[in-house]
N, C-alpha and C. Protein backbone atom coordinates (compact mmCIF):
# COMPACT_ATOMS: atom_id res chain seq x y z
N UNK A 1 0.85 -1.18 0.00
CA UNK A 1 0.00 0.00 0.00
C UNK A 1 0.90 1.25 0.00
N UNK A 2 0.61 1.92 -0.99
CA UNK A 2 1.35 3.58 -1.20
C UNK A 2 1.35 3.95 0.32
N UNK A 3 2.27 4.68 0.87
CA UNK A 3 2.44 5.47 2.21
C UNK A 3 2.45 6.93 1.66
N UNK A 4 1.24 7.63 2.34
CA UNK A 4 1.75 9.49 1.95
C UNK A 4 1.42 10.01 3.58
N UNK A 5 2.78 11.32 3.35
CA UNK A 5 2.48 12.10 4.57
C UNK A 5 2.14 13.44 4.12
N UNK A 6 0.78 13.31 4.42
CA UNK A 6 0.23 15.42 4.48
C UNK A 6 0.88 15.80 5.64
N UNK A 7 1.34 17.39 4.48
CA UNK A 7 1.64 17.84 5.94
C UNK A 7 1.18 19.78 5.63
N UNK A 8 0.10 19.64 6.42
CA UNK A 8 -0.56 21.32 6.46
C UNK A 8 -0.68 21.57 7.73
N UNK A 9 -0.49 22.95 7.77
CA UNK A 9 -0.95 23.48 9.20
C UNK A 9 -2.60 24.04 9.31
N UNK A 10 -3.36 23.93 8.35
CA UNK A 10 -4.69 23.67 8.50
C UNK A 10 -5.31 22.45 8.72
N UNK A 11 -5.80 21.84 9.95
CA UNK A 11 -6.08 20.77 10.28
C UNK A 11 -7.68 20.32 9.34
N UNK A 12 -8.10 21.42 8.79
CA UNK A 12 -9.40 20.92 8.08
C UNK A 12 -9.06 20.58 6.71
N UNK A 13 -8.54 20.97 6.04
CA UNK A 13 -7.73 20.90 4.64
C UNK A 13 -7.38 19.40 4.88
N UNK A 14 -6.26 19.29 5.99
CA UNK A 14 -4.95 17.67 5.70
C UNK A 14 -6.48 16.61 6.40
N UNK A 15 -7.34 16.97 6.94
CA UNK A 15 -8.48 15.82 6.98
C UNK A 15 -9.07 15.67 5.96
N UNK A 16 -9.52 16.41 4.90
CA UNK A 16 -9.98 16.54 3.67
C UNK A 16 -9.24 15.28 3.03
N UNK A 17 -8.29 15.75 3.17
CA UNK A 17 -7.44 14.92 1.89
C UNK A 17 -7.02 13.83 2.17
N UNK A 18 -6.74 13.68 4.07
CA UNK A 18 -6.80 12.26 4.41
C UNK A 18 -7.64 11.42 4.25
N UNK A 19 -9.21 11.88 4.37
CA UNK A 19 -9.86 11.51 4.21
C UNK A 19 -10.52 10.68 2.46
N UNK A 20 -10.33 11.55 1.68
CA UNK A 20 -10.09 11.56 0.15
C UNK A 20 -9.18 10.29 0.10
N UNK A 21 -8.51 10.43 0.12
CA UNK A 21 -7.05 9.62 -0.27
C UNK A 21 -6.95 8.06 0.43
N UNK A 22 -7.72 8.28 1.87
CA UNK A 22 -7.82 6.62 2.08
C UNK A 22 -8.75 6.28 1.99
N UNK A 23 -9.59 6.84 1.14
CA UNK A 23 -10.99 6.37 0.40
C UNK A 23 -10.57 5.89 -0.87
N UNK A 24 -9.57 6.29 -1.53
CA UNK A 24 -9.02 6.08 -2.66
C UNK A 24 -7.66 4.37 -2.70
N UNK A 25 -7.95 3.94 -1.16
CA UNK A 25 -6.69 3.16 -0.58
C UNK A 25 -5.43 3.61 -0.99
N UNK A 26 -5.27 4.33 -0.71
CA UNK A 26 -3.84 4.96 -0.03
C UNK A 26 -3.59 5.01 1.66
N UNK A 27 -2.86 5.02 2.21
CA UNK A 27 -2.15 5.08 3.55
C UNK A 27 -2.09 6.52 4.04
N UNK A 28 -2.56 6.67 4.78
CA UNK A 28 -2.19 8.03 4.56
C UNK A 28 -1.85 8.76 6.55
N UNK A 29 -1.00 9.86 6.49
CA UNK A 29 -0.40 9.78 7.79
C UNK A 29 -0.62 11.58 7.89
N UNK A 30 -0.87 12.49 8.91
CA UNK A 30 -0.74 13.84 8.68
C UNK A 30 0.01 14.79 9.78
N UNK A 31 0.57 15.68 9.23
CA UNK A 31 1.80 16.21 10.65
C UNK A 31 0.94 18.06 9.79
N UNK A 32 1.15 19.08 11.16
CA UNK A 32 0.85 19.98 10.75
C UNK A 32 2.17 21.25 10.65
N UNK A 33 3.15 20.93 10.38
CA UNK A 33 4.66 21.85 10.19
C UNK A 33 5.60 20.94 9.58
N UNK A 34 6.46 21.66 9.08
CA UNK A 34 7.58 20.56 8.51
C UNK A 34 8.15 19.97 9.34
N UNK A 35 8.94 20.28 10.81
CA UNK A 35 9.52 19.40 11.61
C UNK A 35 9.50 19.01 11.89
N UNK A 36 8.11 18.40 12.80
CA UNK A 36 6.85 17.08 12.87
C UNK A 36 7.15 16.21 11.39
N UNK A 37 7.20 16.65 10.05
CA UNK A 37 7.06 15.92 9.19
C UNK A 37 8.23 15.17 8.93
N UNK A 38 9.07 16.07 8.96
CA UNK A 38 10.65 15.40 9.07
C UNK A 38 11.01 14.14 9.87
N UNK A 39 10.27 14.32 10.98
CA UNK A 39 10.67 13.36 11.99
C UNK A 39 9.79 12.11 11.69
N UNK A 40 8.65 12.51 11.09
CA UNK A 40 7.45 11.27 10.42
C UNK A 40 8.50 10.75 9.35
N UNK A 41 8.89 11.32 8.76
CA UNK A 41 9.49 10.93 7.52
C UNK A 41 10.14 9.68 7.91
N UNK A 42 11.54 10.42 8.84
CA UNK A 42 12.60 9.00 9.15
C UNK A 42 11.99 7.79 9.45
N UNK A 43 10.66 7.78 10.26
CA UNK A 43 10.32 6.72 10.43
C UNK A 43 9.50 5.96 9.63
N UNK A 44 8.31 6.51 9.19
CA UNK A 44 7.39 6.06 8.05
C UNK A 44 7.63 5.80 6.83
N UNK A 45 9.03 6.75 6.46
CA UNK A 45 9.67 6.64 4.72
C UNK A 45 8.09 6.46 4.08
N UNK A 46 7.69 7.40 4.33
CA UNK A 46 6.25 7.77 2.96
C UNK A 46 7.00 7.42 1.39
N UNK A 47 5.81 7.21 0.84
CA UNK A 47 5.96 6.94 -0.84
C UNK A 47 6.19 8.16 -1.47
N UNK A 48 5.32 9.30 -1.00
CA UNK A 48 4.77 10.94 -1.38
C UNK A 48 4.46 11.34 -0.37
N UNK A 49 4.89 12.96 -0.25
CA UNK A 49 4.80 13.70 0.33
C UNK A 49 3.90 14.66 -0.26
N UNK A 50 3.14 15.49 0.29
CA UNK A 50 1.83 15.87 -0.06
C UNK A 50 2.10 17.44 1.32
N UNK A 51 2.47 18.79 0.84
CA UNK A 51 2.76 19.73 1.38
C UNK A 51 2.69 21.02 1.57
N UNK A 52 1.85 21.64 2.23
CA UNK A 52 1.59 23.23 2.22
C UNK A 52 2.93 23.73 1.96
N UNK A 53 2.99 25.16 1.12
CA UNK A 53 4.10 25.83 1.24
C UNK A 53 5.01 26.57 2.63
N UNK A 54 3.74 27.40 3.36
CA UNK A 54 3.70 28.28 4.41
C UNK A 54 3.12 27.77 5.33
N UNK A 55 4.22 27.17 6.21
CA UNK A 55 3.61 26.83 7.74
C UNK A 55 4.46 27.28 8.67
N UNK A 56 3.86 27.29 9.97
CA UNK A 56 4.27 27.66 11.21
C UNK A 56 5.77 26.50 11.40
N UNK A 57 6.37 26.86 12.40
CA UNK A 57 7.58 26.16 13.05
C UNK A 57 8.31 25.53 11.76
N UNK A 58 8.24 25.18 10.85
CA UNK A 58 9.19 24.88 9.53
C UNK A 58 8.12 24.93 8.22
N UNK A 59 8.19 25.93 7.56
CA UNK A 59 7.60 26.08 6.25
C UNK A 59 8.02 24.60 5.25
N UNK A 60 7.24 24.71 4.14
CA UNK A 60 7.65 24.04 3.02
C UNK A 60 8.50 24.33 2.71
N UNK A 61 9.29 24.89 2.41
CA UNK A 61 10.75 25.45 1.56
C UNK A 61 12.00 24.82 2.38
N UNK A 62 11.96 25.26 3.54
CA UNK A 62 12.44 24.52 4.70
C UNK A 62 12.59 23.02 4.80
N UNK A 63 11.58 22.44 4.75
CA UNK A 63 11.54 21.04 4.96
C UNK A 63 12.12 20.40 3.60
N UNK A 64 11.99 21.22 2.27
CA UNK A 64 12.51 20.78 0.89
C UNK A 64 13.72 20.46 0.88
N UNK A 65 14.26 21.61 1.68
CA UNK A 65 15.37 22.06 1.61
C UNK A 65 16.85 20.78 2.63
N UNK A 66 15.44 20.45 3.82
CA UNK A 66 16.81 19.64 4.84
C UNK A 66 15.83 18.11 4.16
N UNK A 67 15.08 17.56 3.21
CA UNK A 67 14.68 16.33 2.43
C UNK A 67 15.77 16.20 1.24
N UNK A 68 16.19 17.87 0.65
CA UNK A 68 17.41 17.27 -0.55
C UNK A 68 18.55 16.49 0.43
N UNK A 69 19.11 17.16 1.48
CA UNK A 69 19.94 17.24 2.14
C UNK A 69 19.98 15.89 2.92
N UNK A 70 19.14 14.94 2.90
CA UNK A 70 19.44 13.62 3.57
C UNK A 70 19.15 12.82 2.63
N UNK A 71 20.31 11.86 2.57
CA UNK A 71 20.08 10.45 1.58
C UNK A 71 18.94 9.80 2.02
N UNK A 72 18.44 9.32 2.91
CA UNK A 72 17.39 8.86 3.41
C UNK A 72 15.63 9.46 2.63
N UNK A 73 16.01 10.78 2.76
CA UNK A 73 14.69 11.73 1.94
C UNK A 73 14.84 12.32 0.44
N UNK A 74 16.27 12.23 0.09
CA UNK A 74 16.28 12.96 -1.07
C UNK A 74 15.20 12.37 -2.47
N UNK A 75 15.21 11.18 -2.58
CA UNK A 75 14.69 10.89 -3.47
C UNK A 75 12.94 10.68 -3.42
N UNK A 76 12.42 11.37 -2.03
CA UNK A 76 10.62 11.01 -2.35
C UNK A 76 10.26 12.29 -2.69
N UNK A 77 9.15 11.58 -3.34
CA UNK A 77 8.58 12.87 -4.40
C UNK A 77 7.70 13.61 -3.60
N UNK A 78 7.71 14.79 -3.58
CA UNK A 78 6.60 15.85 -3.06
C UNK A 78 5.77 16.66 -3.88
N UNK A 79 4.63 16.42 -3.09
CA UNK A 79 3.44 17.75 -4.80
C UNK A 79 3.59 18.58 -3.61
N UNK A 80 3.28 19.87 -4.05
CA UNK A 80 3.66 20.87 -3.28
C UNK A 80 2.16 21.85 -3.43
N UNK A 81 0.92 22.38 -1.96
CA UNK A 81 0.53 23.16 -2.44
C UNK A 81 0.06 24.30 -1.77
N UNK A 82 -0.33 25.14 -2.72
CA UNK A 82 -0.41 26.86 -1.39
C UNK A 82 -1.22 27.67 -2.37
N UNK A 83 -1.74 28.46 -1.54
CA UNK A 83 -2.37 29.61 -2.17
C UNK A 83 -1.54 30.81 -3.35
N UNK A 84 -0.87 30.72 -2.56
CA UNK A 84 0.52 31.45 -3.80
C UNK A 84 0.80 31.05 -4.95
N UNK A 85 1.07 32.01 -5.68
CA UNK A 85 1.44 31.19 -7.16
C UNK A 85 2.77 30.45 -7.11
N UNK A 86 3.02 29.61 -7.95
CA UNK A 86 3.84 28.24 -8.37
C UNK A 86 5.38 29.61 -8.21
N UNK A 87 5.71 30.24 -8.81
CA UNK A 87 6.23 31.35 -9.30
C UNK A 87 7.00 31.95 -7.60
N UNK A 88 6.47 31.81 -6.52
CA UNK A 88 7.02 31.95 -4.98
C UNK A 88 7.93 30.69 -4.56
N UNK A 89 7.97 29.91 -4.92
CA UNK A 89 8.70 29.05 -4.65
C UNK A 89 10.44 29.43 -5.27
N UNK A 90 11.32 29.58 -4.58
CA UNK A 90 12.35 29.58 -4.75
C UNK A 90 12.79 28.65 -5.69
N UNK A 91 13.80 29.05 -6.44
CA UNK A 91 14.35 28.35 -7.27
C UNK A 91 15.50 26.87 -7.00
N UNK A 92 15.96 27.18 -5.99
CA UNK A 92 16.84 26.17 -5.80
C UNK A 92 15.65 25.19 -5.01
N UNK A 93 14.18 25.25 -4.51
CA UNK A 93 13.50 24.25 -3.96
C UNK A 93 12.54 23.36 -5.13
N UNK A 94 13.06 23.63 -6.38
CA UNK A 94 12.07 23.24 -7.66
C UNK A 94 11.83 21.56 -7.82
N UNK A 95 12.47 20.75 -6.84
CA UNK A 95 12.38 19.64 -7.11
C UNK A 95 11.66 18.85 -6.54
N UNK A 96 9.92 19.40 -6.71
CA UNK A 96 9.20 18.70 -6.27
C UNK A 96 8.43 18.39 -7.79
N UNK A 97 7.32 17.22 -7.81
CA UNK A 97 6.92 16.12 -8.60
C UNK A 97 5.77 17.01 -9.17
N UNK A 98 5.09 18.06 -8.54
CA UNK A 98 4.23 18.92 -8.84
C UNK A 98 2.99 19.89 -7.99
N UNK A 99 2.80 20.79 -8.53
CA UNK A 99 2.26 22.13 -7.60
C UNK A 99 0.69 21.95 -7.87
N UNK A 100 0.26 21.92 -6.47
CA UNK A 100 -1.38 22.63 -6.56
C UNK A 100 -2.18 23.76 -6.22
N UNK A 101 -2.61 24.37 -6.62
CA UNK A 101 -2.91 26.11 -6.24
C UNK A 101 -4.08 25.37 -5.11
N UNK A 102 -4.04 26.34 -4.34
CA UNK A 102 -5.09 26.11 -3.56
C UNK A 102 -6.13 27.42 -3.74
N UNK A 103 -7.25 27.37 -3.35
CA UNK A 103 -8.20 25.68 -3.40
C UNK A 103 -8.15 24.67 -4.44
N UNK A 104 -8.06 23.42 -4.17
CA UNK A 104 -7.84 22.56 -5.22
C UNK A 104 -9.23 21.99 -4.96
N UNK A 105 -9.34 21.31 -6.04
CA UNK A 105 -10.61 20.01 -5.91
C UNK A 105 -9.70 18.84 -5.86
N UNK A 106 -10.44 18.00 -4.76
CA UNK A 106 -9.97 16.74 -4.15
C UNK A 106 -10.27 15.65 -5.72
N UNK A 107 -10.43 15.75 -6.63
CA UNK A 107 -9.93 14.80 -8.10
C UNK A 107 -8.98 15.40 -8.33
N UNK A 108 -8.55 16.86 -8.49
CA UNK A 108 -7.56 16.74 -8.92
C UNK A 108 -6.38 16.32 -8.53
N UNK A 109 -6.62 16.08 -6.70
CA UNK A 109 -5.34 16.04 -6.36
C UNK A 109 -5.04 14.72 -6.03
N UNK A 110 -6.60 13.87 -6.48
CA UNK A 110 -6.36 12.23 -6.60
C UNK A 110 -5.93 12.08 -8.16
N UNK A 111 -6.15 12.97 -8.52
CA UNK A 111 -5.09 12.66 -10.09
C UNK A 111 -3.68 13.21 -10.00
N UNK A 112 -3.63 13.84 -9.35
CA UNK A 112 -1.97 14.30 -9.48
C UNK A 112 -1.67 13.08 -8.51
N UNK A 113 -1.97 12.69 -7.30
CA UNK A 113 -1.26 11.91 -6.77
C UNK A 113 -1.13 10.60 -7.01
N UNK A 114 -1.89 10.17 -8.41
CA UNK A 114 -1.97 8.82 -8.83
C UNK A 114 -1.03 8.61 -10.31
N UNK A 115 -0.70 10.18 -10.38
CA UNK A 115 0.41 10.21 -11.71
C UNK A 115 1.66 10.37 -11.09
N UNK A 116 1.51 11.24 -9.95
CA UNK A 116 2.82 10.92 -9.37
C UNK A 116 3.38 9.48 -8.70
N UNK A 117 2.64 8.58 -8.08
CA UNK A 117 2.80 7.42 -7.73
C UNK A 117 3.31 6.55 -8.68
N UNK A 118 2.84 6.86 -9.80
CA UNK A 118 3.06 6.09 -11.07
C UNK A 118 4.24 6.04 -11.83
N UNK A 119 4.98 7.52 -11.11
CA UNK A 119 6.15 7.63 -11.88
C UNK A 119 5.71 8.56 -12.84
N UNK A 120 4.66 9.13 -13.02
CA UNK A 120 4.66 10.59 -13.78
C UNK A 120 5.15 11.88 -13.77
C-alpha cells in the first residue's frame, strides 16, 4: 500500500485529503509543520509527500530544503501546495513532482497523486 504524509498546518484541509485519499486506498499519515514531518518521515519513509508551502515552526521550503539534504529523503517525491502562485517558490526548492494552487478540488489532487505514484 502507497504510504503518503500530508503535511498542512490547517487541520481541516490535511483531513480533507486524508480523508479523500484513504478512500481512494492509499495510507495516509498527517503532521501539521515541517519538523513534525521530518521526523514522520525518518520513520514512516512515505511513498509521497503531499505539502503546504507556508507553515508555522518549519515552512515548506524549509523542509525541501533539509529532504534534498538527507540520503534517506532525497529521493521522495513531493506535490507541493499553497495559495501562492507556483512562481514563490524559490528556485533552488524546484524539485518537487508537482504544484497545486489552492483551493484545489480533491480529483484533482487524486489525479496528481496517482500520476505521481506512477512515476509521472
Amino acid at each position: 500500500m502507497t504510504k503518503i504524509l500530508i503535511v498542512d498546518d490547517e487541520p481541516l484541509i490535511a483531513e480533507l485529503l486524508q480523508d479523500r485519499l484513504e478512500a481512494e486506498g492509499f495510507e495516509v499519515v498527517t503532521q501539521h509543520n515541517g519538523l513534525d514531518a521530518l521526523q514522520t518521515m525518518l520513520t514512516l519513509r512515505p511513498d509521497l509527500v503531499i505539502s503546504d508551502l507556508m507553515m508555522p515552526s518549519m515552512g515548506g521550503v524549509p523542509m525541501l530544503t533539509a529532504m534534498q539534504e538527507n540520503a534517506y529523503l532525497a529521493d521522495t517525491p513531493v506535490i507541493l501546495m499553497s495559495g501562492r502562485p507556483e512562481d514563490d517558490v524559490p528556485q533552488d526548492c524546484r524539485n518537487y513532482k508537482a504544484f497545486l494552487r489552492k483551493p484545489m478540488k480533491l480529483d484533482d489532487v487524486v489525479e496528481t497523486v496517482q500520476r505521481v505514484t506512477a512515476g509521472g
